[in-house]
Protein backbone atom coordinates (compact mmCIF):
# COMPACT_ATOMS: atom_id res chain seq x y z
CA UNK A 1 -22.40 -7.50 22.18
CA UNK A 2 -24.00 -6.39 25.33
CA UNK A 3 -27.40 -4.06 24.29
CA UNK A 4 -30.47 -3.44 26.46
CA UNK A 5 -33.35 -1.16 25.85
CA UNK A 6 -34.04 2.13 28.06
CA UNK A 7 -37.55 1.48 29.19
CA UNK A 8 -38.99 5.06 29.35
CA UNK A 9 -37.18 5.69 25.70
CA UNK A 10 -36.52 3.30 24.18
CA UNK A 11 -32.89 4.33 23.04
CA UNK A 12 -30.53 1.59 22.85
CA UNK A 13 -27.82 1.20 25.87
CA UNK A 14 -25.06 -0.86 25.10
CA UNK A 15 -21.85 -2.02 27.31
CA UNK A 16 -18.29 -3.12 26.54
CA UNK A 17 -17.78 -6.91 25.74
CA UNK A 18 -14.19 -7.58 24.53
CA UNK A 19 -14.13 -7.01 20.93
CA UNK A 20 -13.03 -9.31 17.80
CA UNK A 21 -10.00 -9.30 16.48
CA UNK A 22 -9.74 -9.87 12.89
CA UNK A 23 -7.09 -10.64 10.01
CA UNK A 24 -7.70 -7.30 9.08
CA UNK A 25 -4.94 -5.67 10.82
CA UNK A 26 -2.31 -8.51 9.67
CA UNK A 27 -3.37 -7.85 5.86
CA UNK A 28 -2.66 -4.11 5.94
CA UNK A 29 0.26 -4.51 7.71
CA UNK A 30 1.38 -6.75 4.92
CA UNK A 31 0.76 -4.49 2.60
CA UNK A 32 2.49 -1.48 4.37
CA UNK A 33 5.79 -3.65 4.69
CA UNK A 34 5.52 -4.09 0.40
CA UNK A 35 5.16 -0.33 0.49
CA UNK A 36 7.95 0.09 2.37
CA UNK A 37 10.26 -1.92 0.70
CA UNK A 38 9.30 -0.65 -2.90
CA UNK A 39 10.06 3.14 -1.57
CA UNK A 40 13.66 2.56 0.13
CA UNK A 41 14.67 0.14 -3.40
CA UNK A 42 13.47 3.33 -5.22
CA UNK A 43 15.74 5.65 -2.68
CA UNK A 44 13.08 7.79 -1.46
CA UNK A 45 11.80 9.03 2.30
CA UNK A 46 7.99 9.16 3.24
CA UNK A 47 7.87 12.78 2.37
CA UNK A 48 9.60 12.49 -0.91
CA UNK A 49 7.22 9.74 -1.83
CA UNK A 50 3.84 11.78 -0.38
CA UNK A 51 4.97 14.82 -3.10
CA UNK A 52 5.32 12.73 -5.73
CA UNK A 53 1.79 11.18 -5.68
CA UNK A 54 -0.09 14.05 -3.93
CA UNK A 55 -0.79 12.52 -0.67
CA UNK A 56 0.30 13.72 2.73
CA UNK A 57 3.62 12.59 4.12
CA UNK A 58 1.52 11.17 7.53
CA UNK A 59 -0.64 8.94 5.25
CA UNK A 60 2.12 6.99 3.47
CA UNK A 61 3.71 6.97 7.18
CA UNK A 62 0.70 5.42 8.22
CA UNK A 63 -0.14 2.96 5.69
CA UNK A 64 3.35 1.50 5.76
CA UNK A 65 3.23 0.84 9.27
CA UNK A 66 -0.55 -0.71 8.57
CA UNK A 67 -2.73 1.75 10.74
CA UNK A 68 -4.30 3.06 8.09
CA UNK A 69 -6.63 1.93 5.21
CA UNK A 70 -4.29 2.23 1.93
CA UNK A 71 -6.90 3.40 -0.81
CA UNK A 72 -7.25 1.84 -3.92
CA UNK A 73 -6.50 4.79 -5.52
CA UNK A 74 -3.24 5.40 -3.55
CA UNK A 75 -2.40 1.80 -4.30
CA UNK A 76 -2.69 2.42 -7.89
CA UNK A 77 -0.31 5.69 -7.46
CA UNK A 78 1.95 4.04 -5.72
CA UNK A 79 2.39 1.16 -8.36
CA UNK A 80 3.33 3.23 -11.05
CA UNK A 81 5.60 5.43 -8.92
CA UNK A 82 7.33 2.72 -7.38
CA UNK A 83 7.39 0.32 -10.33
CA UNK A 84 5.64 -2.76 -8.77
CA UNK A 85 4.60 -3.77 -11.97
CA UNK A 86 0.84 -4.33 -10.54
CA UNK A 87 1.78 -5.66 -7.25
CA UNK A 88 0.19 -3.12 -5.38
CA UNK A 89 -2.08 -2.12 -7.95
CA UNK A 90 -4.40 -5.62 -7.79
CA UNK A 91 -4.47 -6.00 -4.25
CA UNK A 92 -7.30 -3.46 -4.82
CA UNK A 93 -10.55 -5.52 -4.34
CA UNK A 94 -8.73 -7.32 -1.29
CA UNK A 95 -8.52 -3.64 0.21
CA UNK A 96 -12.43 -2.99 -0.13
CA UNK A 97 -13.45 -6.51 1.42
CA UNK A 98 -10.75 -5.63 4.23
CA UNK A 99 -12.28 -2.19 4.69
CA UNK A 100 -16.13 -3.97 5.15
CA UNK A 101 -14.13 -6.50 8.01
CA UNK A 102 -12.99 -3.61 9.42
CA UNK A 103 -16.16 -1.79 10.09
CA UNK A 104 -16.71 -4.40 12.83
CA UNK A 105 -13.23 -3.63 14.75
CA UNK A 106 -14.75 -1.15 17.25
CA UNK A 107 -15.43 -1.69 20.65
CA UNK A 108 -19.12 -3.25 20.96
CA UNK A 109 -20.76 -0.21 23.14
CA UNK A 110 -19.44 1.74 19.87
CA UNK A 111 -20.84 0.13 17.55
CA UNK A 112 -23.87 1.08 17.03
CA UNK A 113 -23.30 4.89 16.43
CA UNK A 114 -20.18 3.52 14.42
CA UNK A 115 -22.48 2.00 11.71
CA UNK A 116 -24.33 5.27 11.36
CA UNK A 117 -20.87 8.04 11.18
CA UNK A 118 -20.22 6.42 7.66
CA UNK A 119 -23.74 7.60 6.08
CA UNK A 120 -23.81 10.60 7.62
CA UNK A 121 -24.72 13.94 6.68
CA UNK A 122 -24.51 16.13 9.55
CA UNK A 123 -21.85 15.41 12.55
CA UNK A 124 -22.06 17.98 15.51
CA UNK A 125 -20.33 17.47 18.55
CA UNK A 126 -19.46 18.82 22.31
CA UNK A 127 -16.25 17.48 23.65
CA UNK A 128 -15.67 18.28 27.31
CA UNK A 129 -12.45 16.07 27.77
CA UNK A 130 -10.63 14.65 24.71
CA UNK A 131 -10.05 16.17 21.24
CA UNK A 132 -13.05 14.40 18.85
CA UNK A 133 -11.60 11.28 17.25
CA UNK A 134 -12.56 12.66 13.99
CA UNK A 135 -9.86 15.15 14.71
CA UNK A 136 -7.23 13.16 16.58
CA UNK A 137 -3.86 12.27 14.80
CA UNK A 138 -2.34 9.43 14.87
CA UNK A 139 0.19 9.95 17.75
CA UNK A 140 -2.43 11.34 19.55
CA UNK A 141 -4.86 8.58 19.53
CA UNK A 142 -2.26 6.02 20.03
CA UNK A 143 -1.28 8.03 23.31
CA UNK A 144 -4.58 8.05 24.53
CA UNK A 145 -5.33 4.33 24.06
CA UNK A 146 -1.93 3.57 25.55
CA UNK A 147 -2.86 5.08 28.92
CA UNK A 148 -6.07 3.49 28.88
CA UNK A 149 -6.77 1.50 32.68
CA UNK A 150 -6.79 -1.63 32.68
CA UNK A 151 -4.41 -1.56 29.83
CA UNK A 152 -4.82 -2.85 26.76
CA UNK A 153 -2.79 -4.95 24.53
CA UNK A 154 -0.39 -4.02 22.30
CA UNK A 155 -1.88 -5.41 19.44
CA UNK A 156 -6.28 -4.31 20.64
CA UNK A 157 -4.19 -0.63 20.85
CA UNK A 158 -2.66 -0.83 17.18
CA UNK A 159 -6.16 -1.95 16.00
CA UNK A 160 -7.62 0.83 17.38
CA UNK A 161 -5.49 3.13 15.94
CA UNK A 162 -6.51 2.04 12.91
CA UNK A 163 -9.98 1.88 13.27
CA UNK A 164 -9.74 5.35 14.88
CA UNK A 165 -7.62 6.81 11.60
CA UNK A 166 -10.43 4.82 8.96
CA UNK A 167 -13.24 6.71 10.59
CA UNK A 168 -11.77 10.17 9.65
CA UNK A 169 -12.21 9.59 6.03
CA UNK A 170 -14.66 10.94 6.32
CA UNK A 171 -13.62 13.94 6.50
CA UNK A 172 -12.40 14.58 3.04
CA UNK A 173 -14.90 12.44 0.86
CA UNK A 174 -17.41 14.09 -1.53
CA UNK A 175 -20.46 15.77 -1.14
CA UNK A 176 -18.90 16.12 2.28
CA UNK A 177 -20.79 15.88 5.55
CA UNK A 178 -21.75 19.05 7.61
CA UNK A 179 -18.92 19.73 10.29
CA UNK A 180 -19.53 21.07 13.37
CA UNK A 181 -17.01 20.26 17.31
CA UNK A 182 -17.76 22.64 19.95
CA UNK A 183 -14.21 22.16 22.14
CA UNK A 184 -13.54 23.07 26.25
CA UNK A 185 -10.65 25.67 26.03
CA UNK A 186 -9.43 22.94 29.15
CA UNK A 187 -8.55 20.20 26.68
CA UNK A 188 -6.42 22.28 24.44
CA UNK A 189 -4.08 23.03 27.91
CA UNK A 190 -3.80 19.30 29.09
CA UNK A 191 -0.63 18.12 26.75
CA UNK A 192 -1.90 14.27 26.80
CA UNK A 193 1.03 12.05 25.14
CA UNK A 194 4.00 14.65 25.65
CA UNK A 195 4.73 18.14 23.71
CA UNK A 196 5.57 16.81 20.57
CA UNK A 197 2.03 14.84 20.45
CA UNK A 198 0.17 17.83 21.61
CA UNK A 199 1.68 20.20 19.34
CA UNK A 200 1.31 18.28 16.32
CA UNK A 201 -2.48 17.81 17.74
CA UNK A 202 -2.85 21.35 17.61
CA UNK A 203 -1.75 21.82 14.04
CA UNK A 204 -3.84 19.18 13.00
CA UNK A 205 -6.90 21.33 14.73
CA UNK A 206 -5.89 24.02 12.78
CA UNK A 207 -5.23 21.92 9.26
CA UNK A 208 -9.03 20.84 10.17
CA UNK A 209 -10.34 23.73 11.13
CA UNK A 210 -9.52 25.59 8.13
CA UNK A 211 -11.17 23.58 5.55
CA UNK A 212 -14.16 24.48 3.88
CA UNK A 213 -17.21 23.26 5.87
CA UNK A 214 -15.86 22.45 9.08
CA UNK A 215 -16.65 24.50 12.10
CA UNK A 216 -14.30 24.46 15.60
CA UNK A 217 -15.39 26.63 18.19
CA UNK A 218 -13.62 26.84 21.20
CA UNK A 219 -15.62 27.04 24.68
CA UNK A 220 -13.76 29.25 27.05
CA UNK A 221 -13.12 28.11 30.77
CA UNK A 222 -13.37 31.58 31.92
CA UNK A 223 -17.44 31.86 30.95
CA UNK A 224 -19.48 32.59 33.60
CA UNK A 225 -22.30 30.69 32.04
CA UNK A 226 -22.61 27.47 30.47
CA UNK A 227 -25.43 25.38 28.65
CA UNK A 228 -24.58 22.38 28.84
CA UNK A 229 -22.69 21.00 32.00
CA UNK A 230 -24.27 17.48 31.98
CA UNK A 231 -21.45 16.52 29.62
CA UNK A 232 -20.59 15.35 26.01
CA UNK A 233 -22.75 14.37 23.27
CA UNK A 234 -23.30 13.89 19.55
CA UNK A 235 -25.64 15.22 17.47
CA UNK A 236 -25.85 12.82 14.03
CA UNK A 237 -28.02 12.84 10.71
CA UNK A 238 -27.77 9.66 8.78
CA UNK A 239 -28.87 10.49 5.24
CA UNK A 240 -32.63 10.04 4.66
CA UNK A 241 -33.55 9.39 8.70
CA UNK A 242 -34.08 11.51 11.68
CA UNK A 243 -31.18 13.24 13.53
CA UNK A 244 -29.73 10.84 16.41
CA UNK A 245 -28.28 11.73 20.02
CA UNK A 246 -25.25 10.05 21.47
CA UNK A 247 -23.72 9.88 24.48
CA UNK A 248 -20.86 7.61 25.84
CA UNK A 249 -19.32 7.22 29.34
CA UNK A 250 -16.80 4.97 31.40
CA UNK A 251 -17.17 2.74 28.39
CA UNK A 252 -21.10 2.32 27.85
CA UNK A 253 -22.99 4.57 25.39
CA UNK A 254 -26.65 5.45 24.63
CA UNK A 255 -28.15 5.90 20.84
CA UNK A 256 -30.70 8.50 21.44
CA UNK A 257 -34.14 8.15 19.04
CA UNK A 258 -36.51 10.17 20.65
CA UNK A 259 -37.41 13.04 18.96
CA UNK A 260 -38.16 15.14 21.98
CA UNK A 261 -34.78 14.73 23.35
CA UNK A 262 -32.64 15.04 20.17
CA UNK A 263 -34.78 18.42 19.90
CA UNK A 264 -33.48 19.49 23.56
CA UNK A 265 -29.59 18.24 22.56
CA UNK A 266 -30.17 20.17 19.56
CA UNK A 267 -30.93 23.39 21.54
CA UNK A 268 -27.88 22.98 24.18
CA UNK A 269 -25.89 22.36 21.35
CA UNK A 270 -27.53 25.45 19.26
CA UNK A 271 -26.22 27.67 22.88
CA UNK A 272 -23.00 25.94 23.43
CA UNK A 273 -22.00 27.32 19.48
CA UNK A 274 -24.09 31.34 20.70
CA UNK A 275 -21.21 31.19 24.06
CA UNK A 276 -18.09 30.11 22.28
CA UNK A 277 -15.97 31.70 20.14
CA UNK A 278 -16.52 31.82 16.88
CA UNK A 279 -14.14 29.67 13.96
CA UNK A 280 -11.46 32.44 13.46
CA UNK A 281 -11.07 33.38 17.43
CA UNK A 282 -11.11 29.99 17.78
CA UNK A 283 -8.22 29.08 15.42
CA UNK A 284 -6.15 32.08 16.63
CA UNK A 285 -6.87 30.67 20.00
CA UNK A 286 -4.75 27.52 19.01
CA UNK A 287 -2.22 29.83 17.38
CA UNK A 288 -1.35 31.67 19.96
CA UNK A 289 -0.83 28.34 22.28
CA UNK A 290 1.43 26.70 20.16
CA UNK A 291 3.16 30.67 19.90
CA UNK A 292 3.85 30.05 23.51
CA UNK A 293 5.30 27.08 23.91
């Protein structure tokens, strides 16, 4: 890992170094091939299987092709549903020590905000050219990495997927984090990975968007004023610390400590919200573009 210290600040600066590839990825991919064979012996598809133990049909699509972290509690579900007679069931505590391995997949310039999303208890973000990660879906995120330059591998791309798709569980544990993406109108209109990707990225915007506590505002092109033109950043509140900056470009990223400058994010960001529109026009925003396809 590549980290240097801003000398006026303080903040931590950190650079890509090519990251380390674990066993991780070849244990959950395991697992999501046992999955897959206990579900077509029992006769069912992905979405017959999801409504039987109350998960969504693009999780069990996801864990059987090993992008995503199966749960020990969805392991346990899918036991008894599938009659595995504890085969899936006690590869429980292997899933946790997996999970901990796996915190360490991200890129290294990533890293170090990575280690503080998971204690988090207030995310707010400006995205000027991608949809959030928290909020990308599957196909979407596997698009993006796949047009990366210099291309990746096929296997650093699958990993990342994966890493990508752990982060957002975020999103539906309990006491759940504060929510908050402030969105440029501009990346709902570019159609990154085809139609059929940016459609389904839409409805997942407006899955998200409608749970309780999270917060999508949509920042229209056409404003004649804007706050906050420098570009992206993160505002984030690991439980029991001070609220962090973060900012990340062309592959380097900067933690931001100092008080004084979180307090100036925090009033961009406290304008960017004041100019956009609020969470319904923004979700009928996203309605009406997939109406007009």
């Amino acid at each position: 890992m590549s980290a240097a210290r801003n000398s006026e600040t303080g903040d931590e600066i950190r650079t890509e170094l090519p990251e380390d590839l674990t066993e991780v990825s070849d244990f959950f991919r395991a697992i999501g091939k046992q999955i897959k064979l206990l579900r077509e012996r029992a006769g069912l598809t992905q979405k017959e299987l999801a409504q039987r133990v109350g998960y969504g049909e693009e999780l069990i699509r996801s864990v059987e092709r090993g992008v995503r972290t199966p749960q020990p509690e969805l392991l346990v579900a899918l036991d008894k549903e599938l009659n595995a007679g504890g085969l899936l069931a006690i590869q429980r505590d292997d899933v946790m020590k997996a999970r901990a391995k796996a915190r360490v997949r991200h890129p290294a310039w990533f890293r170090g905000y990575a280690g503080l999303e998971p204690v988090a208890v207030e995310i707010h973000e400006f995205s000027t050219l991608l949809i959030p990660g928290l909020l990308q879906t599957e196909a979407h995120a596997r698009a993006l990495f796949g047009m990366r330059q210099p291309l990746l591998t096929e296997e650093v791309i699958e990993e990342r997927v994966a890493v990508r798709l752990e982060r957002q569980e975020i999103l539906t544990r309990w006491p759940r984090a504060i929510f908050s993406w402030v969105i440029e109108e501009s990346v709902l209109q570019r159609p990154l990975g085809g139609w059929e990707v940016h459609e389904e990225q839409l409805r997942r915007l407006l899955e998200v968007g409608g749970m309780r506590g999270m917060a999508i505002h949509i920042m229209p092109t056409a404003r004649a004023d804007h706050p906050a033109l420098g570009g992206p950043f993160t505002l984030i509140t690991p439980k029991g610390r001070p609220q962090n900056g973060y900012i990340e470009a062309q592959q380097s990223s900067r933690l931001i400590t100092g008080q004084e400058e979180v307090r100036i994010m925090n009033a961009r960001y406290g304008a960017l919200r004041g100019q956009s529109l609020d969470v319904r026009e923004s979700l009928a925003l996203i309605e009406k573009m997939l109406g007009e396809r």
